[in-house]
Protein backbone atom coordinates (compact mmCIF):
# COMPACT_ATOMS: atom_id res chain seq x y z
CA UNK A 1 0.00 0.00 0.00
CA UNK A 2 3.39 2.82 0.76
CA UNK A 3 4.40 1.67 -2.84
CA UNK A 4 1.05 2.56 -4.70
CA UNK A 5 0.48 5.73 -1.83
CA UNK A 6 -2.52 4.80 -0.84
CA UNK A 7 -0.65 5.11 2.94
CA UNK A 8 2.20 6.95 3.87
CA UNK A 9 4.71 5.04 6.24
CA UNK A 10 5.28 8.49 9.04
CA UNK A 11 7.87 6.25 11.74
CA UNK A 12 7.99 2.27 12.12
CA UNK A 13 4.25 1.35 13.01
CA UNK A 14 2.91 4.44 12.12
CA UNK A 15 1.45 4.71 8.81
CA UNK A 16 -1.02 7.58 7.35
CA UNK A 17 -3.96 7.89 4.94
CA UNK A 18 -2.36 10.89 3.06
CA UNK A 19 -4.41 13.81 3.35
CA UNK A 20 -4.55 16.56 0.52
CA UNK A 21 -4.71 20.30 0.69
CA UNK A 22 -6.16 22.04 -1.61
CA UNK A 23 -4.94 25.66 -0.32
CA UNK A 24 -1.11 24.55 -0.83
CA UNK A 25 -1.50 22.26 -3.82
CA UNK A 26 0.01 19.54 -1.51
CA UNK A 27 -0.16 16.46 0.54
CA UNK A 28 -0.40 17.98 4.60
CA UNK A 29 2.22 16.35 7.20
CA UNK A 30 0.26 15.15 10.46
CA UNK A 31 1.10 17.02 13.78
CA UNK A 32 3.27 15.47 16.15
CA UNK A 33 0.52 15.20 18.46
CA UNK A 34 -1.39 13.00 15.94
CA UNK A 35 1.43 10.82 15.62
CA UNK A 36 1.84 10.62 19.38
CA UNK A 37 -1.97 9.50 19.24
CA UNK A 38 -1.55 6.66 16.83
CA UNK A 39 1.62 5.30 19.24
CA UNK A 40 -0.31 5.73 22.13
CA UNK A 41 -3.65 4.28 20.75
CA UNK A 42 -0.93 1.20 19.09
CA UNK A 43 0.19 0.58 22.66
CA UNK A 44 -2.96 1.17 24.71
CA UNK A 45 -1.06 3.80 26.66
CA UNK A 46 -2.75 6.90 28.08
CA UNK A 47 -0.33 9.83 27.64
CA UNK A 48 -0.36 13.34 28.45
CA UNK A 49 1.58 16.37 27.01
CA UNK A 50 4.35 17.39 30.17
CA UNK A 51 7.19 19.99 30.39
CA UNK A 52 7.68 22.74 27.79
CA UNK A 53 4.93 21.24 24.96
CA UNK A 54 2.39 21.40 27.91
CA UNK A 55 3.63 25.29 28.65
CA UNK A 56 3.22 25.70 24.66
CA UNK A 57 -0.27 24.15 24.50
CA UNK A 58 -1.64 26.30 27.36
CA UNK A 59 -0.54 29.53 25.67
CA UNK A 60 1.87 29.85 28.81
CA UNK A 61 5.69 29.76 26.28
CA UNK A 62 5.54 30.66 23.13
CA UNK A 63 8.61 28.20 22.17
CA UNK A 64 7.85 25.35 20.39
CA UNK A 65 9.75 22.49 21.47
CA UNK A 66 12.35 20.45 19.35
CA UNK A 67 11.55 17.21 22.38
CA UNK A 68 7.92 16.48 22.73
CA UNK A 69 7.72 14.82 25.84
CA UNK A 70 4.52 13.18 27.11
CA UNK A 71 3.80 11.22 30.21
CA UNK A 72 2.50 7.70 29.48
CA UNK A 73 1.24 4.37 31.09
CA UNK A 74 3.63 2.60 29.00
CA UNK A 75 6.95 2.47 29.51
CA UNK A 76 10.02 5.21 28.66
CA UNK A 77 10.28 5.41 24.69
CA UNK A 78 11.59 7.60 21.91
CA UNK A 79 10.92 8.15 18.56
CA UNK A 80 12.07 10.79 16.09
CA UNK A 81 10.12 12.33 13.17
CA UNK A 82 11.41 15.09 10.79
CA UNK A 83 13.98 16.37 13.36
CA UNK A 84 11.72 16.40 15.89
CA UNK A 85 12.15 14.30 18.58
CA UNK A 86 8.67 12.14 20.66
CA UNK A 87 9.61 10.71 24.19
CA UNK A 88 7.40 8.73 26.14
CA UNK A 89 8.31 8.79 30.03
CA UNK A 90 6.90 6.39 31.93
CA UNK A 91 4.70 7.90 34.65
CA UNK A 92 2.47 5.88 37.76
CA UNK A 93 -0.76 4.84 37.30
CA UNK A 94 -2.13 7.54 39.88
CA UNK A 95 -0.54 10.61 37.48
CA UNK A 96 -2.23 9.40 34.07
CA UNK A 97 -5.55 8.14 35.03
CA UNK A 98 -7.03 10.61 37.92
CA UNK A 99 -7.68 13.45 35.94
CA UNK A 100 -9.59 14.74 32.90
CA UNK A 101 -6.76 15.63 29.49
CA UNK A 102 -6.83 19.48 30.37
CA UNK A 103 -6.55 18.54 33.94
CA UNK A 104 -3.68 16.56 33.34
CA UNK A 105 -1.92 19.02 31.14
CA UNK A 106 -2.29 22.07 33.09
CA UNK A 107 -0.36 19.42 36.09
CA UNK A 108 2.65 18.87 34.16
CA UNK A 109 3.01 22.90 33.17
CA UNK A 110 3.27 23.73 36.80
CA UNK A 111 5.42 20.96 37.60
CA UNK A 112 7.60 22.01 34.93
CA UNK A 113 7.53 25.82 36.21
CA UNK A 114 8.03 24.60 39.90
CA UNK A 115 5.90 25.92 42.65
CA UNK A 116 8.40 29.25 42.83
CA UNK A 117 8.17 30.00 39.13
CA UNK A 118 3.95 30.16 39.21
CA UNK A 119 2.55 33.54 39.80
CA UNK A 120 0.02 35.49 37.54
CA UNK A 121 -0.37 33.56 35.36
CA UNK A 122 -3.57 33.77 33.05
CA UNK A 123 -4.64 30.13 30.91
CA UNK A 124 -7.13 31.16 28.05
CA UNK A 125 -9.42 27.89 27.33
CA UNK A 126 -9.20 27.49 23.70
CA UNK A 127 -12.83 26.28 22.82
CA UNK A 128 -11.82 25.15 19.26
CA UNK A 129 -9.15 22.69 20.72
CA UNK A 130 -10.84 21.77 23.34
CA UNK A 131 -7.99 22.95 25.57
């Protein structure tokens, strides 16, 4: 199916129904987040965006991260795709399965900022997202 494109081979296991857009006259490149999905979903692993891609996703940094780094059930994993690299860190069952997504996410930005780092601090819920 990669040779005749009908699917598009992203990282080992990962493959992708190519998706066309019309506005650039070219085949779109999922998001790392969608390919951190179809791991996860692969696995059975719950994940959760942590450290600087959870301050990105909040609105809180503006930097977008070279390491995506999301807290999983599974255990500690990397992958890289186009430069960029995914790593799964293996967190307890009591960190990835208590709270809602959002919850979770908004957790692991003020862990990365550490308790001394958190002050006024405004999150904007992005309806769209559903962040």
């Amino acid at each position: 199916m990669t040779k005749s494109s009908v699917l598009i081979r992203l990282i080992r296991g990962v493959y992708e129904i190519p998706k066309y857009n019309k506005t650039f006259n070219m085949f779109a490149t999922p998001s790392i987040d969608e390919i951190a999905k179809a791991l996860a979903r692969n696995f059975n692993w719950d994940i959760y965006p942590s450290g600087n891609y959870a301050l990105n996703i909040l609105g809180i940094s503006t930097q977008i991260p070279s390491k995506y780094i999301y807290i999983s059930s599974g255990p500690n994993r990397k992958y890289e795709y186009e430069e960029n690299i995914i790593f799964f860190k293996h967190a307890t069952l009591k960190e990835t399965n208590s709270f809602s997504y959002i919850t979770n996410i908004v957790i692991q930005a003020f862990k990365e900022l550490g308790k001394d780092n958190i002050h006024n601090i405004q999150i904007y819920i992005d309806k769209e997202n559903n962040i």
